[in-house]
PDB file of N, CA and C in Angstrom:
ATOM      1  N   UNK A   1      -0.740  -9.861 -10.421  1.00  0.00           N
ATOM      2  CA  UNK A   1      -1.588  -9.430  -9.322  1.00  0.00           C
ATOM      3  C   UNK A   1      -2.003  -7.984  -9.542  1.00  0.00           C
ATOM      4  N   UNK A   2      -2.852  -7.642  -9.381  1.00  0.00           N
ATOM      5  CA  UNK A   2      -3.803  -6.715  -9.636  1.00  0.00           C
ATOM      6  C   UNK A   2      -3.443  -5.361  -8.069  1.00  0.00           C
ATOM      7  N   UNK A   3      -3.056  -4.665  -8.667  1.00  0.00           N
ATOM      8  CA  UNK A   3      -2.544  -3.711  -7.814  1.00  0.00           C
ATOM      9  C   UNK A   3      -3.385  -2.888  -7.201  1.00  0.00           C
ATOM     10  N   UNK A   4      -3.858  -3.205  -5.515  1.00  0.00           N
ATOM     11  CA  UNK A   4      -4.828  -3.122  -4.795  1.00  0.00           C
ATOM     12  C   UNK A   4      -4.406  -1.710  -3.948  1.00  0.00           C
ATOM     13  N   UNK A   5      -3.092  -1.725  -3.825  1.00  0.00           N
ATOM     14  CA  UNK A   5      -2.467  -0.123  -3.000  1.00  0.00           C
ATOM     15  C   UNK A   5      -2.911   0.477  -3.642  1.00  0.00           C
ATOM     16  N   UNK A   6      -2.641   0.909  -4.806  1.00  0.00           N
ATOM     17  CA  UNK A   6      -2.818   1.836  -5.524  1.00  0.00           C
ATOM     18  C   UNK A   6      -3.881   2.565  -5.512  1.00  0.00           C
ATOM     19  N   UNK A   7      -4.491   1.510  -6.039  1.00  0.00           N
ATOM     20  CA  UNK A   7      -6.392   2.173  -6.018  1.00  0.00           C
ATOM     21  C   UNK A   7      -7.010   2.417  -4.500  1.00  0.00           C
ATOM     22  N   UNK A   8      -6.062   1.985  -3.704  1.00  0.00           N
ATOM     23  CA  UNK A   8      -7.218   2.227  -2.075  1.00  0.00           C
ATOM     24  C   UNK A   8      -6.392   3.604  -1.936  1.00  0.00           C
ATOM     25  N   UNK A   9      -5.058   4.115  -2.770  1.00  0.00           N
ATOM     26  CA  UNK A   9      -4.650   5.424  -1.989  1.00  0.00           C
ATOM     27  C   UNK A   9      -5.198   6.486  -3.142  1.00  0.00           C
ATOM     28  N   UNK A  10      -5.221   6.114  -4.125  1.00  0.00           N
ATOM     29  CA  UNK A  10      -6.406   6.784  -4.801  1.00  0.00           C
ATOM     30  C   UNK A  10      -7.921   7.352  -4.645  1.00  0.00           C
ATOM     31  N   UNK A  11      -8.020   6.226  -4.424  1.00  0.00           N
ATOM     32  CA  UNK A  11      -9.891   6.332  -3.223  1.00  0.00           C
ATOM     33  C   UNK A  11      -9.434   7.057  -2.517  1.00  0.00           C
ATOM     34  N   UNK A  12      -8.724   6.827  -1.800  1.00  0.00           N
ATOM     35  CA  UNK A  12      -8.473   7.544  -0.136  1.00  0.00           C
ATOM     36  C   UNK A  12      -8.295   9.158  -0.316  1.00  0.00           C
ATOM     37  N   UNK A  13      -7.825   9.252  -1.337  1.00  0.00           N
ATOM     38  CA  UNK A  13      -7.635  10.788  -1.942  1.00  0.00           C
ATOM     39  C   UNK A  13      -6.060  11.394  -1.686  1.00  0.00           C
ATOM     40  N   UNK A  14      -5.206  10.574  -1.463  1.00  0.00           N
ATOM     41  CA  UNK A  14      -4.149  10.691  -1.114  1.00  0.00           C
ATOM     42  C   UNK A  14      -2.711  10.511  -2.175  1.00  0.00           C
ATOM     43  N   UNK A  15      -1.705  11.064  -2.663  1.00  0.00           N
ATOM     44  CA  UNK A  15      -1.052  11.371  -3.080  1.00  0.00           C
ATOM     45  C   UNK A  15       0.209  10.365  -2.966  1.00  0.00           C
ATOM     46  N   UNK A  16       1.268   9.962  -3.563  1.00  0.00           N
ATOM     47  CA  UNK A  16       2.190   9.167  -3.156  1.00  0.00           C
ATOM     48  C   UNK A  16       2.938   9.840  -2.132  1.00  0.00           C
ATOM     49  N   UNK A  17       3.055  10.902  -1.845  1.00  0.00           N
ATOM     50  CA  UNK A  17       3.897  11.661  -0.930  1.00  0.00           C
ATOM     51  C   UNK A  17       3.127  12.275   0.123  1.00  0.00           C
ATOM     52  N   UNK A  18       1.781  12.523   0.182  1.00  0.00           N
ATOM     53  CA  UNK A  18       1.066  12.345   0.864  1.00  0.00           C
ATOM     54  C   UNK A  18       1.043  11.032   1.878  1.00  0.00           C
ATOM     55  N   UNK A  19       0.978   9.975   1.521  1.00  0.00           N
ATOM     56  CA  UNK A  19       0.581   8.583   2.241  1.00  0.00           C
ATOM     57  C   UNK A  19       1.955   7.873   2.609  1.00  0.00           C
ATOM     58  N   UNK A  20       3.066   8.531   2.063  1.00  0.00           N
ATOM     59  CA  UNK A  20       4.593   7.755   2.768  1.00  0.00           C
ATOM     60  C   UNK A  20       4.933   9.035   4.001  1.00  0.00           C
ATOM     61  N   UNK A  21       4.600  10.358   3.975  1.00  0.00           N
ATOM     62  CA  UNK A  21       4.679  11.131   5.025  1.00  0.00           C
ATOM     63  C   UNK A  21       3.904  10.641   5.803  1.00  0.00           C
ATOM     64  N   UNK A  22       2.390  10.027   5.632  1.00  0.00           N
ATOM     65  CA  UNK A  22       1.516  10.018   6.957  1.00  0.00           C
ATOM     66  C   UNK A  22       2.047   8.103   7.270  1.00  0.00           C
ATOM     67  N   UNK A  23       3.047   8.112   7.106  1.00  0.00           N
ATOM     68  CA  UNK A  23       3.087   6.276   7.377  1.00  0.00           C
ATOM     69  C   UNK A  23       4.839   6.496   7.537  1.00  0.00           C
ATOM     70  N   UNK A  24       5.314   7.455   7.643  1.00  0.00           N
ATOM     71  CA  UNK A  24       6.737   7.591   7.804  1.00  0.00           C
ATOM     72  C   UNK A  24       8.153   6.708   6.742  1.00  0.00           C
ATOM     73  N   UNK A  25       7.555   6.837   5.542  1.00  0.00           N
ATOM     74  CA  UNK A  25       8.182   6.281   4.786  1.00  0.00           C
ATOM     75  C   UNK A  25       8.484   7.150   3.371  1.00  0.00           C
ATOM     76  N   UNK A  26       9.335   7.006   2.715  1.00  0.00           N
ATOM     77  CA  UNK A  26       9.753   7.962   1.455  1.00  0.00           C
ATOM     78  C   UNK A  26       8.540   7.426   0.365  1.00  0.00           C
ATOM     79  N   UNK A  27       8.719   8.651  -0.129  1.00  0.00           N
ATOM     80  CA  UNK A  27       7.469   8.520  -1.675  1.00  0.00           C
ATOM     81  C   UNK A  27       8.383   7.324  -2.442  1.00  0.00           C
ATOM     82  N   UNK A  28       9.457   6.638  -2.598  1.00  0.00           N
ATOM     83  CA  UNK A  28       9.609   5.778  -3.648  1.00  0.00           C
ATOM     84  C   UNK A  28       9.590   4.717  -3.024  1.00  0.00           C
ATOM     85  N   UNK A  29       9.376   4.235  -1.697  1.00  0.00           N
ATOM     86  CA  UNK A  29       9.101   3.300  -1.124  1.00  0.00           C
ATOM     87  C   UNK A  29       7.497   2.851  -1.562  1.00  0.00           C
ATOM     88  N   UNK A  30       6.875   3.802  -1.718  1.00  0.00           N
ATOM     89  CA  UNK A  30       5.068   3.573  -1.664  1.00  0.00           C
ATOM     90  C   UNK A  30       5.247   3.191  -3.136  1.00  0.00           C
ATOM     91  N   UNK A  31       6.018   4.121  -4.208  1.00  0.00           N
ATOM     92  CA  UNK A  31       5.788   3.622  -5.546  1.00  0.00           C
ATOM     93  C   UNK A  31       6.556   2.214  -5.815  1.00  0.00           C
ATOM     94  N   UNK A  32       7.771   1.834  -5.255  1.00  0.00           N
ATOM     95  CA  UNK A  32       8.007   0.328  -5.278  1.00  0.00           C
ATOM     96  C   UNK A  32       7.539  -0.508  -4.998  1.00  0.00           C
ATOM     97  N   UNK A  33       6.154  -0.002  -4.042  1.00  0.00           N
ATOM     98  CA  UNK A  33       4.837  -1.029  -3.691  1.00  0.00           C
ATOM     99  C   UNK A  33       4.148  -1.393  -4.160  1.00  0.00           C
ATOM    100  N   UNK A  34       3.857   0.240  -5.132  1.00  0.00           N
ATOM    101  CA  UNK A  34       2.440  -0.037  -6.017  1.00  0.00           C
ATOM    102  C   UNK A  34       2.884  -0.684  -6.955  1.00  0.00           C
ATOM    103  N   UNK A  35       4.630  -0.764  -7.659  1.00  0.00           N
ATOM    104  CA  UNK A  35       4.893  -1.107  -8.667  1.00  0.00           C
ATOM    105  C   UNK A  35       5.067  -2.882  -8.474  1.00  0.00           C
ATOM    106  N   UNK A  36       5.070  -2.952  -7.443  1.00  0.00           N
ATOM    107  CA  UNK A  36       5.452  -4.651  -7.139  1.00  0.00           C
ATOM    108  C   UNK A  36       6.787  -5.301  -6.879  1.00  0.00           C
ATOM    109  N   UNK A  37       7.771  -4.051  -6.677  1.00  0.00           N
ATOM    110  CA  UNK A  37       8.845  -4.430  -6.525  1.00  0.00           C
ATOM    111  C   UNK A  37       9.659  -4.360  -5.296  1.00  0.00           C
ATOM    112  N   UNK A  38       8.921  -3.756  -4.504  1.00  0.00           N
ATOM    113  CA  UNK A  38       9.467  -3.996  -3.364  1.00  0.00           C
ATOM    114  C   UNK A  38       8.350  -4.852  -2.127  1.00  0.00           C
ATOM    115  N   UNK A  39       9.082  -5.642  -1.549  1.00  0.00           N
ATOM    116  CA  UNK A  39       8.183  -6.172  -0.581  1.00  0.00           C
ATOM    117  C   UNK A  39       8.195  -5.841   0.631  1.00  0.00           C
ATOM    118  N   UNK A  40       6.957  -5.125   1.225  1.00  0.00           N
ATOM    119  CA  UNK A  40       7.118  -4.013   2.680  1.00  0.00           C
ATOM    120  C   UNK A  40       7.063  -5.105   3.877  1.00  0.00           C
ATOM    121  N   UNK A  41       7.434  -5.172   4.871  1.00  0.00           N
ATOM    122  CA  UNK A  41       7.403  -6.150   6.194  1.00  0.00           C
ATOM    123  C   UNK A  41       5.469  -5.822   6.462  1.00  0.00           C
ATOM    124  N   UNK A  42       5.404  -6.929   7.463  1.00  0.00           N
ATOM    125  CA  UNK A  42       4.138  -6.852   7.830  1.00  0.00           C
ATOM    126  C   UNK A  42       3.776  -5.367   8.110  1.00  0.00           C
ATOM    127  N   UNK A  43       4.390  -4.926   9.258  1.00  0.00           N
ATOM    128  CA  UNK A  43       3.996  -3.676  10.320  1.00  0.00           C
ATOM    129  C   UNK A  43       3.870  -2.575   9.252  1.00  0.00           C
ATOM    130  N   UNK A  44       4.662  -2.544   7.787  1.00  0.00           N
ATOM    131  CA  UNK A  44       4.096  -1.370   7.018  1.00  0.00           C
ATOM    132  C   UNK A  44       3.390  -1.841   6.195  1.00  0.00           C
ATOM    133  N   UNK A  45       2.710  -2.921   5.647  1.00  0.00           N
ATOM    134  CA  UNK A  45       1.392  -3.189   5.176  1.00  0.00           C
ATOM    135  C   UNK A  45       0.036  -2.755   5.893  1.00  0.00           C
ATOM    136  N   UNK A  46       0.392  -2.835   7.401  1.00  0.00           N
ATOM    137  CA  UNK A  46      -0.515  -2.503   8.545  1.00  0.00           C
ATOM    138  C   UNK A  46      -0.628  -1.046   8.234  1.00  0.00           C
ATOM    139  N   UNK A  47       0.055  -0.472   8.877  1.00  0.00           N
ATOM    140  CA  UNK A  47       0.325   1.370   8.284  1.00  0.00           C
ATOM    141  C   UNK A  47      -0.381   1.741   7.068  1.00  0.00           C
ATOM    142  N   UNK A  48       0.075   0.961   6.304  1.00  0.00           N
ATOM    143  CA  UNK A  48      -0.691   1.463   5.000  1.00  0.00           C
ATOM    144  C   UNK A  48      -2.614   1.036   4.971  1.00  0.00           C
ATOM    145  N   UNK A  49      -2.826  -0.085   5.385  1.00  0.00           N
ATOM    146  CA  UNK A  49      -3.920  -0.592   5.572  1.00  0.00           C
ATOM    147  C   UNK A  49      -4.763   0.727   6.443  1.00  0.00           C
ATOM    148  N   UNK A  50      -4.194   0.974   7.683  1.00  0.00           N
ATOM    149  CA  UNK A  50      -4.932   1.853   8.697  1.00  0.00           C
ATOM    150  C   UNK A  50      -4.862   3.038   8.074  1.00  0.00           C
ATOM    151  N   UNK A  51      -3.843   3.696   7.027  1.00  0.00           N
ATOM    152  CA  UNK A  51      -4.098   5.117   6.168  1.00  0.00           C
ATOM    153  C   UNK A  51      -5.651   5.107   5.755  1.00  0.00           C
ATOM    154  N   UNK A  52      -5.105   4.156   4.838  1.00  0.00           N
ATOM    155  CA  UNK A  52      -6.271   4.265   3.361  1.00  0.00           C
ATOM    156  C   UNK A  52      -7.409   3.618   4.071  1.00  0.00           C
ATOM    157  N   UNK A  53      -7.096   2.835   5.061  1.00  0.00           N
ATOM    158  CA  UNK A  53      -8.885   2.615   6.147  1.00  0.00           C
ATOM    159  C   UNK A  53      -9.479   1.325   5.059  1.00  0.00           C
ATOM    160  N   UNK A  54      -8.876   0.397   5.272  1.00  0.00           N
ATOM    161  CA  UNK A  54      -9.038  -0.963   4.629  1.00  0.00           C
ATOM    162  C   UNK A  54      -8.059  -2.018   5.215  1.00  0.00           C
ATOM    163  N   UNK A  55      -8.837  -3.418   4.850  1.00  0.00           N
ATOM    164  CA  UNK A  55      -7.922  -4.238   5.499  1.00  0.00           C
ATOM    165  C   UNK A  55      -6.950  -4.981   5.268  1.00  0.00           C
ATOM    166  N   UNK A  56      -6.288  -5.596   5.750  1.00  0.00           N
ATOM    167  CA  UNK A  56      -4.590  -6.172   5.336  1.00  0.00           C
ATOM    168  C   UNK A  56      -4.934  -7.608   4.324  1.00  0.00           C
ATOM    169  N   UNK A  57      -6.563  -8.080   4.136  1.00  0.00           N
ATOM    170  CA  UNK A  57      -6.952  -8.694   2.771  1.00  0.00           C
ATOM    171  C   UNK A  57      -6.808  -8.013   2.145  1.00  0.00           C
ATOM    172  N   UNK A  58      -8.172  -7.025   1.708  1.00  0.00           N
ATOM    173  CA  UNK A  58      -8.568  -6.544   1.516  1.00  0.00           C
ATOM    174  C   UNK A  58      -7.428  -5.624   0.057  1.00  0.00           C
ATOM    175  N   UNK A  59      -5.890  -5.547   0.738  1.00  0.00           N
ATOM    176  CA  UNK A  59      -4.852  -4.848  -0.053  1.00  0.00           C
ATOM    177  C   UNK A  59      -3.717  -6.066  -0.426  1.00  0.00           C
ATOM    178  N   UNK A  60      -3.800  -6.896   0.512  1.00  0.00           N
ATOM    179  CA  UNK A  60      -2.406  -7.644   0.571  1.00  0.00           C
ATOM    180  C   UNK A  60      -2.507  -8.742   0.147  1.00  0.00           C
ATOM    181  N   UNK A  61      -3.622  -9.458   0.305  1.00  0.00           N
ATOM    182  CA  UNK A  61      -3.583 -11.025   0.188  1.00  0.00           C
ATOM    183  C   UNK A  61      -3.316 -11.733  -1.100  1.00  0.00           C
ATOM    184  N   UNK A  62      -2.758 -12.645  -1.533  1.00  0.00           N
ATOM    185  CA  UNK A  62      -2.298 -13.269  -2.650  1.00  0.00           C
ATOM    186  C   UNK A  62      -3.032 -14.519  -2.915  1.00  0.00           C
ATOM    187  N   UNK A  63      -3.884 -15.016  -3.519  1.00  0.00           N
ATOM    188  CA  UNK A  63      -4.272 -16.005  -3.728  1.00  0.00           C
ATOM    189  C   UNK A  63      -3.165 -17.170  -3.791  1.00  0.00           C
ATOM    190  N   UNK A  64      -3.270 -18.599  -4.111  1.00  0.00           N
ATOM    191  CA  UNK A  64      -2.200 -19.160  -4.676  1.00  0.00           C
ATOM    192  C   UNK A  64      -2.195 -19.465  -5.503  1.00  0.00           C
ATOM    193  N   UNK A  65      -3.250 -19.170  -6.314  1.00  0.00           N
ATOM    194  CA  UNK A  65      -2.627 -18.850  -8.040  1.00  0.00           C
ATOM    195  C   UNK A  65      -2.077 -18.138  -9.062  1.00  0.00           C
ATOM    196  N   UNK A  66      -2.251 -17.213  -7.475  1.00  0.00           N
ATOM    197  CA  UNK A  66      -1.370 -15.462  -8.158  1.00  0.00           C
ATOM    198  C   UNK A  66       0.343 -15.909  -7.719  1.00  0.00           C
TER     199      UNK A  66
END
């Protein structure tokens, strides 16, 4: 799967420690996201979605062939 956080907190202009301060979460939480190894509950996919100003497709969704 094609790592969609990443690039929207990139766009967004935002920093890994930047975007876990404004979403109340530690910088290695955001990089275990981008890396694929950790799986965040809904309510901080949301958080992250409303940062970077995109939607919870848009970052999250999985096909089912992925």
């Amino acid at each position: 799967m094609e790592n969609r956080v990443k690039q929207a907190r990139v766009q967004a202009g935002f920093t890994q420690q930047q975007l876990a301060d404004q979403i109340g979460v530690t910088r290695q939480t955001i990089s275990l996201i981008e890396k694929g190894s950790y799986n965040p509950t809904l309510r901080l996919c949301l958080e992250i979605c409303y940062a970077v100003h995109q939607s919870l497709d848009e970052l999250f969704w999985v096909d089912e062939k992925e």
